[in-house]
C-alpha atoms as a PDB file:
ATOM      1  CA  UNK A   1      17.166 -14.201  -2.388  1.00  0.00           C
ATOM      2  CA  UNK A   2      13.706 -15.127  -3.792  1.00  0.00           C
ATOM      3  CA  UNK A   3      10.889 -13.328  -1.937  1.00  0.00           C
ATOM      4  CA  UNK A   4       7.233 -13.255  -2.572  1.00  0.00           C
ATOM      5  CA  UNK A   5       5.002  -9.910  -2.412  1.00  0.00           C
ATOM      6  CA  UNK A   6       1.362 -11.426  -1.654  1.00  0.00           C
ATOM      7  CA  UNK A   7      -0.147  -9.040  -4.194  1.00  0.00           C
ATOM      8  CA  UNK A   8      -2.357  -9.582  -7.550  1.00  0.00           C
ATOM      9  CA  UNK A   9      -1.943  -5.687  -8.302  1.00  0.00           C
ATOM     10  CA  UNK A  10       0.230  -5.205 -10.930  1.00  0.00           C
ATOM     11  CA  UNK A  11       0.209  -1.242  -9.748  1.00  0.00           C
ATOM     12  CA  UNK A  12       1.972  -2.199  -6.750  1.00  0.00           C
ATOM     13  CA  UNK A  13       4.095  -4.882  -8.089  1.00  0.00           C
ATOM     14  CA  UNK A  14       6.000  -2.662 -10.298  1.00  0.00           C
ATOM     15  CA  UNK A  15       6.032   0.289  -7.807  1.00  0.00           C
ATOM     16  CA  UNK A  16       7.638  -2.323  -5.327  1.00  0.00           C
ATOM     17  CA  UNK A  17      10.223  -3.552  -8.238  1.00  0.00           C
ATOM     18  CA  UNK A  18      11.588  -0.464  -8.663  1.00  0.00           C
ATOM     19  CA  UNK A  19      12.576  -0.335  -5.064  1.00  0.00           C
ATOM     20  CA  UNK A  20      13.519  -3.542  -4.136  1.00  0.00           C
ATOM     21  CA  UNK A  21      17.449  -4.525  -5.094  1.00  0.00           C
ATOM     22  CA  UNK A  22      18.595  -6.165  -8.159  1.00  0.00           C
ATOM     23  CA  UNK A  23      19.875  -9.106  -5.655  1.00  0.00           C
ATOM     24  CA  UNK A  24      16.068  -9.696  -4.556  1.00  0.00           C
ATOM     25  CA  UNK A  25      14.200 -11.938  -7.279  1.00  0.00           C
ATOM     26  CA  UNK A  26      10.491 -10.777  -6.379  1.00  0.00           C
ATOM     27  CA  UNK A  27       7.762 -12.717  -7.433  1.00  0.00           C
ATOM     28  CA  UNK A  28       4.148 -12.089  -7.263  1.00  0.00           C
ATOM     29  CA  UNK A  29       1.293 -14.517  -6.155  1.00  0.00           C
ATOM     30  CA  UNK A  30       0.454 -14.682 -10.161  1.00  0.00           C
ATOM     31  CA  UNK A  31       4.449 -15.758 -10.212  1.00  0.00           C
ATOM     32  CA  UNK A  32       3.877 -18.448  -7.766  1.00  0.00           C
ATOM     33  CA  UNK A  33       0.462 -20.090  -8.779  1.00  0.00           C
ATOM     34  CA  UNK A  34      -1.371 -18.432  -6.426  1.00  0.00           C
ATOM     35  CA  UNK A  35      -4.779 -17.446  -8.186  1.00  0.00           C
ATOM     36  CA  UNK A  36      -7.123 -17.122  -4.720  1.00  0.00           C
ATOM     37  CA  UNK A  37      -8.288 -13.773  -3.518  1.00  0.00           C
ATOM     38  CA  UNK A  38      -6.977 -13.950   0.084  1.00  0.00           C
ATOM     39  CA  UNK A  39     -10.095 -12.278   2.122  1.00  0.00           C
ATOM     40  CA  UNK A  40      -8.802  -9.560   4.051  1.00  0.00           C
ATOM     41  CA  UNK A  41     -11.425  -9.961   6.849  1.00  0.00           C
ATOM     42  CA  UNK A  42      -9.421  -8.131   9.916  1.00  0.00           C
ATOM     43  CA  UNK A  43      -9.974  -4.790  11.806  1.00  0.00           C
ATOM     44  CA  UNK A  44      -7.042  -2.943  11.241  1.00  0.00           C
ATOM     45  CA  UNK A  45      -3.855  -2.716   8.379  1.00  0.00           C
ATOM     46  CA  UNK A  46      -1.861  -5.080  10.372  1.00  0.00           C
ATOM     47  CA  UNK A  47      -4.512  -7.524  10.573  1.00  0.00           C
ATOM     48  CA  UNK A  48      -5.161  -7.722   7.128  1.00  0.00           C
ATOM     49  CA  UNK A  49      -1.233  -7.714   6.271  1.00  0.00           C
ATOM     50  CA  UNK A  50      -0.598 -10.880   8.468  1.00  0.00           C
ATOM     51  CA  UNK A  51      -3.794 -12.570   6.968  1.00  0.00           C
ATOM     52  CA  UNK A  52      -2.276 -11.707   3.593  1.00  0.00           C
ATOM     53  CA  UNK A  53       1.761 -12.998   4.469  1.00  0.00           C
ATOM     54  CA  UNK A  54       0.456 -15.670   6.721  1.00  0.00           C
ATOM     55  CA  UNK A  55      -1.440 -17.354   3.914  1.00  0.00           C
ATOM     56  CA  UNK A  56       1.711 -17.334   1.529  1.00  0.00           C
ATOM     57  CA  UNK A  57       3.792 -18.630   4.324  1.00  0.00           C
ATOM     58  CA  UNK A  58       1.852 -22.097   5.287  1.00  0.00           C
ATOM     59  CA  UNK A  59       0.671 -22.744   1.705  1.00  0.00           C
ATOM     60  CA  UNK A  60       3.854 -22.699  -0.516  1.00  0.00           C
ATOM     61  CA  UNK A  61       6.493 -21.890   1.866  1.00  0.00           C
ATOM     62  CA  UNK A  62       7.880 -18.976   0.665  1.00  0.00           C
ATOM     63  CA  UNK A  63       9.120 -15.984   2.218  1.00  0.00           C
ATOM     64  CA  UNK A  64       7.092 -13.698   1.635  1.00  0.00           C
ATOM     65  CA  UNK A  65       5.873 -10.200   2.490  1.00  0.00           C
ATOM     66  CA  UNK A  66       1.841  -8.609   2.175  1.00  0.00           C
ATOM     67  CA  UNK A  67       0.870  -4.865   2.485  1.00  0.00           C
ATOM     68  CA  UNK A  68      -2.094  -3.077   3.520  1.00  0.00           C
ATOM     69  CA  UNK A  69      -2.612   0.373   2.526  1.00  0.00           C
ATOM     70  CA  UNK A  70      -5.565   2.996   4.249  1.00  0.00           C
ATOM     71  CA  UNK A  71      -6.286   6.599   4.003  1.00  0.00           C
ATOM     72  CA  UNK A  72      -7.235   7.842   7.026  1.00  0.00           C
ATOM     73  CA  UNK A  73      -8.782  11.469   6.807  1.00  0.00           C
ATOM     74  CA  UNK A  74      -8.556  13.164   9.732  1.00  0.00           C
ATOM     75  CA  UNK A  75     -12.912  14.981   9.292  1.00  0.00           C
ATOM     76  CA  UNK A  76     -14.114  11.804   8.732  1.00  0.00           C
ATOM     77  CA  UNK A  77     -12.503   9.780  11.802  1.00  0.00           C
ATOM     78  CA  UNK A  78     -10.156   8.110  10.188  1.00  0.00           C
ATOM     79  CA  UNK A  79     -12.070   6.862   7.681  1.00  0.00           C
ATOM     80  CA  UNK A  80     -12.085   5.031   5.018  1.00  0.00           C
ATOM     81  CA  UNK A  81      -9.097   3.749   7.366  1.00  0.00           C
ATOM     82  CA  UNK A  82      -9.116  -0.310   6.830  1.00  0.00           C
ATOM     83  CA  UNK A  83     -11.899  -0.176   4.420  1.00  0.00           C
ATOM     84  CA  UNK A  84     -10.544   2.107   1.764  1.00  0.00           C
ATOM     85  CA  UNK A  85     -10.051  -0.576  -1.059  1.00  0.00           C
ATOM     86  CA  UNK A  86     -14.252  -1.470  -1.136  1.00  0.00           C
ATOM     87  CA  UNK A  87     -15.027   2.374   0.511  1.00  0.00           C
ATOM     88  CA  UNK A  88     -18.074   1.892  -1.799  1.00  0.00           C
ATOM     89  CA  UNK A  89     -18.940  -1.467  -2.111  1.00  0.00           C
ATOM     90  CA  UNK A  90     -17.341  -4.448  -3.352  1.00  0.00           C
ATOM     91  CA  UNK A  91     -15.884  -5.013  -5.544  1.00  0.00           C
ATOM     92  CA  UNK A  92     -13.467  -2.670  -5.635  1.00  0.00           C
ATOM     93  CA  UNK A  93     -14.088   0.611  -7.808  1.00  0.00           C
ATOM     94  CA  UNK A  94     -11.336   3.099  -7.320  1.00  0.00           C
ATOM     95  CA  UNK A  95     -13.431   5.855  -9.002  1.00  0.00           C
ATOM     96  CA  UNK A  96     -16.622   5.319  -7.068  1.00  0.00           C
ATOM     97  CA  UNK A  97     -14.619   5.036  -4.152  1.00  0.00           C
ATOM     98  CA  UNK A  98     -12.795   8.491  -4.565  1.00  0.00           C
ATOM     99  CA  UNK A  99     -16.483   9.836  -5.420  1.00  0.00           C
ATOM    100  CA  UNK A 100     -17.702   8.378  -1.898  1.00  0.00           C
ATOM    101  CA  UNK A 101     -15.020  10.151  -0.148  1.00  0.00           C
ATOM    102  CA  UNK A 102     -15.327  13.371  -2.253  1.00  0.00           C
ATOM    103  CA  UNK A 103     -18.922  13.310  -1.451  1.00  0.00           C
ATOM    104  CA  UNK A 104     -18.998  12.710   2.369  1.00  0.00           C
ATOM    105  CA  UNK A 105     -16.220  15.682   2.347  1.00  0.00           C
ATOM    106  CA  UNK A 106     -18.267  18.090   0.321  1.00  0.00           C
ATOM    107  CA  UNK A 107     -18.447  21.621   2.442  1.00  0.00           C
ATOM    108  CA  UNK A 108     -15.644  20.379   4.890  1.00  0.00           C
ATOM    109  CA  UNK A 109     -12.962  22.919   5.060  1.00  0.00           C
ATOM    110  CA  UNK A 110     -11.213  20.740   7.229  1.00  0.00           C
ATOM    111  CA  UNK A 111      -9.241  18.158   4.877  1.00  0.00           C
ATOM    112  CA  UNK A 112      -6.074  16.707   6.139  1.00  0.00           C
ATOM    113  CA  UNK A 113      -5.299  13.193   5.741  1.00  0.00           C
ATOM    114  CA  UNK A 114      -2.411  10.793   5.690  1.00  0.00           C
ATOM    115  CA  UNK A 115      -2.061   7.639   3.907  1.00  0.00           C
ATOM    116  CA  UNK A 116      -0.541   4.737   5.561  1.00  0.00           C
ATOM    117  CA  UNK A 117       0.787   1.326   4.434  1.00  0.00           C
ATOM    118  CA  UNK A 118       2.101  -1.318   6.554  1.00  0.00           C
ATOM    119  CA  UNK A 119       3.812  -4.582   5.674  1.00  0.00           C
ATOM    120  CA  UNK A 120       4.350  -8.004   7.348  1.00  0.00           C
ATOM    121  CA  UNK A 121       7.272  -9.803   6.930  1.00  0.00           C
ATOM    122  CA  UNK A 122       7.940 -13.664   6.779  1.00  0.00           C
ATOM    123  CA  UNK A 123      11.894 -14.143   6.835  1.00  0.00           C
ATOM    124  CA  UNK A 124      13.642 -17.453   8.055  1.00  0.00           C
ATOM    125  CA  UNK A 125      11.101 -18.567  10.181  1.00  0.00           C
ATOM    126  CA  UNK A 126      11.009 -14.542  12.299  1.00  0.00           C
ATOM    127  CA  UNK A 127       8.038 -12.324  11.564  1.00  0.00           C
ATOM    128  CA  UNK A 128       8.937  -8.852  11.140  1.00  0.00           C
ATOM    129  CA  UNK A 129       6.662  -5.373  10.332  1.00  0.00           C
ATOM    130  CA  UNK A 130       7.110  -1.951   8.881  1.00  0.00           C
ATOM    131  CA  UNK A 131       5.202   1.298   8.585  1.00  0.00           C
ATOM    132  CA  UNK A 132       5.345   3.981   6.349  1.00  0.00           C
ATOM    133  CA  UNK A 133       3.008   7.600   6.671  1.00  0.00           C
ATOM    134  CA  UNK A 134       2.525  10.446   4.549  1.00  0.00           C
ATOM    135  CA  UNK A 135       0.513  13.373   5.575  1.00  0.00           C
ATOM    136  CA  UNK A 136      -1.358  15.216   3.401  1.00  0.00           C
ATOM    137  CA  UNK A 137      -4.696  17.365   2.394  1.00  0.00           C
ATOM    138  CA  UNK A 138      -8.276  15.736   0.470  1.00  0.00           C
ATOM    139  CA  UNK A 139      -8.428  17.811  -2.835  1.00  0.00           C
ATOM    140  CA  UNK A 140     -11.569  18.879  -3.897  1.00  0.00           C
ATOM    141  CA  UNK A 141     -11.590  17.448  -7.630  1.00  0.00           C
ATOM    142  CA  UNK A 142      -8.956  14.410  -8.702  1.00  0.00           C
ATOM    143  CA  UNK A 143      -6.466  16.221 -10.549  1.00  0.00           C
ATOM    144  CA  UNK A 144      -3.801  14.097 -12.383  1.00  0.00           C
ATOM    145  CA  UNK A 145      -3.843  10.647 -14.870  1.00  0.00           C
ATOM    146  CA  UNK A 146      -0.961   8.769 -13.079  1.00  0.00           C
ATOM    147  CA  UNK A 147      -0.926   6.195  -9.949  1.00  0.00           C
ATOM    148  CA  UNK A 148      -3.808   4.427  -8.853  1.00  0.00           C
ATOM    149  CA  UNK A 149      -6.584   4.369  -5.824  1.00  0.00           C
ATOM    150  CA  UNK A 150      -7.085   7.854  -4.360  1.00  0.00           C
ATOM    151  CA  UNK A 151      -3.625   9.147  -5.914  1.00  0.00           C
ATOM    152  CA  UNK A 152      -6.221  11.980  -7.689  1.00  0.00           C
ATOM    153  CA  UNK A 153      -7.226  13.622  -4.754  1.00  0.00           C
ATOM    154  CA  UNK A 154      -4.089  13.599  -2.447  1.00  0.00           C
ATOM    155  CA  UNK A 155      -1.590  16.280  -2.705  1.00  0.00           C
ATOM    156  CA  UNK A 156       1.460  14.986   0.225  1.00  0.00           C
ATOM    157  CA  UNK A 157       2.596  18.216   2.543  1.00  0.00           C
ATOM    158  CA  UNK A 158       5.144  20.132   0.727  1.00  0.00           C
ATOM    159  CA  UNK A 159       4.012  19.766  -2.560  1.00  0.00           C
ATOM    160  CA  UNK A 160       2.076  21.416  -4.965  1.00  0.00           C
ATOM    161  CA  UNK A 161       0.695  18.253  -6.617  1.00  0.00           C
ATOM    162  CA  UNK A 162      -1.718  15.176  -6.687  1.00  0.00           C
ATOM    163  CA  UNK A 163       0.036  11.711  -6.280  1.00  0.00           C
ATOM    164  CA  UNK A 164      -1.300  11.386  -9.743  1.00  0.00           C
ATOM    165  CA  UNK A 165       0.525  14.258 -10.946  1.00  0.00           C
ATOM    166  CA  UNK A 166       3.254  12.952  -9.910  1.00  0.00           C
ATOM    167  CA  UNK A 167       6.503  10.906 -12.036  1.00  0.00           C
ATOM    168  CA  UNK A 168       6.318   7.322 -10.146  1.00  0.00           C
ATOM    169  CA  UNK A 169      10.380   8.675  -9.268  1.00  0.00           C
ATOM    170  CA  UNK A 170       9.278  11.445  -7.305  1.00  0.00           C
ATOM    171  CA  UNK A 171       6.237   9.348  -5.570  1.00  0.00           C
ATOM    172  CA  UNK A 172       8.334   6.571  -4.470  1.00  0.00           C
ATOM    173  CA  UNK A 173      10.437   8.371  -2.775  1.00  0.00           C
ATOM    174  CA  UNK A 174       8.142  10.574  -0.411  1.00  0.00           C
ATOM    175  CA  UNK A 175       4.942   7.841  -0.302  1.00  0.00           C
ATOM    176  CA  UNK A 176       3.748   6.032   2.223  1.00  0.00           C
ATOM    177  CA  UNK A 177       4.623   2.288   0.457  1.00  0.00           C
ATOM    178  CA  UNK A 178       7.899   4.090  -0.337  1.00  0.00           C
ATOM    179  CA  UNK A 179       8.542   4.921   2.734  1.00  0.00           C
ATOM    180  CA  UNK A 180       7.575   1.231   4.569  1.00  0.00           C
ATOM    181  CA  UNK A 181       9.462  -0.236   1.504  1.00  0.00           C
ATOM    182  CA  UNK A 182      12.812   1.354   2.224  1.00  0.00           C
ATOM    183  CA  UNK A 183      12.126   0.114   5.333  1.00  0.00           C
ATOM    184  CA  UNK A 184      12.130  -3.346   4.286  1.00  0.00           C
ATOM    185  CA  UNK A 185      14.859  -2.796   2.211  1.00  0.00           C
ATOM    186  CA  UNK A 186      17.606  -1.525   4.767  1.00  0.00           C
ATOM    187  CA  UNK A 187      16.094  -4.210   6.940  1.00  0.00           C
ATOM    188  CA  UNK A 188      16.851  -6.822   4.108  1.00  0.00           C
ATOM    189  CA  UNK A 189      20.380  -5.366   3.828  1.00  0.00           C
ATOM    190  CA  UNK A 190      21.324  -6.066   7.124  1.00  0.00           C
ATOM    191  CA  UNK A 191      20.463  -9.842   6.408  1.00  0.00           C
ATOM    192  CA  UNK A 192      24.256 -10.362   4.198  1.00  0.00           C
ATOM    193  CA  UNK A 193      23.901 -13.382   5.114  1.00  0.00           C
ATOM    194  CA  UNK A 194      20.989 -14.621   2.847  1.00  0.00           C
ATOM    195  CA  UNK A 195      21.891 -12.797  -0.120  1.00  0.00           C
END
């Protein structure tokens, strides 16, 4: 089964790779030709993931799958929510961004979070979508020289470490792409038919 991830993140490519099955032949938008920057210009993680898989689907013709990833912290409404990937500005600046948030936290005792990715789905002509959540606590210093994004500063509930701290084993398993992922990939199971 050939299957595209709408991505130009290598990061997330290979963290996806690991997870997907040997019997899936994943390809990336760099895999398929696809060099535009797909503006992700809607209001919520859904949105933006159908913009993203919608985009694949009518241009090549693929099946394909897109992600969008937030972390919503609970002090500052949610926020950066939909907006975490430019949370400072375009374009996107992990570091500044984890500064922003780290800043507009300072003095907040108050620091839970969760991170939250969800995927759309283009399979045979059906649209299908996944979610994946992983609650967790703002640290007050990024702490850790693995992952990517805000991996520094989030420690998942249960654990004594930073996403960043983390082997990308141990991540996958408990994170909130693992978790939608897995999802995707008992749903692909069920499809015998198409592999």
């Amino acid at each position: 089964m050939k299957l595209v991830f709408a991505t130009h993140n290598q990061n997330k490519l290979e963290e996806v790779q690991k997870l997907i099955p040997s019997s899936i032949q994943l390809y990336s938008l760099d895999d398929i030709g696809c060099t535009d920057e797909i503006a992700e210009t809607g209001d919520t993680l859904l949105s933006n993931a159908w913009i993203k898989a919608d985009f694949i689907y009518n241009q090549y013709k693929m099946d394909c799958f897109a992600d969008d990833t937030g972390l919503e912290v609970t002090a500052l409404g949610g926020a950066p929510g939909v907006f975490s990937a430019r949370y400072a500005g375009s374009p996107s600046n992990a570091v500044r961004n984890v500064q922003k948030l780290l800043h507009n936290l300072k003095g907040q005792p108050h620091r839970g979070g969760q991170f939250r990715t969800v995927i759309a789905l283009h399979l045979k002509g059906k649209q299908h979508t996944f979610e994946g959540i992983v609650k967790g606590k703002i640290l007050d210093q990024p702490t850790g020289s693995g992952g990517f994004g805000y991996d520094p500063i989030f420690q998942p509930h249960g654990f004594d470490n930073s996403f960043a701290q983390m082997p990308m084993d141990t991540k996958n398993k408990i994170s909130h792409r693992g978790i939608a992922i897995q999802k995707l990939v008992d749903f692909l199971k069920t499809q015998a038919a198409m592999f």
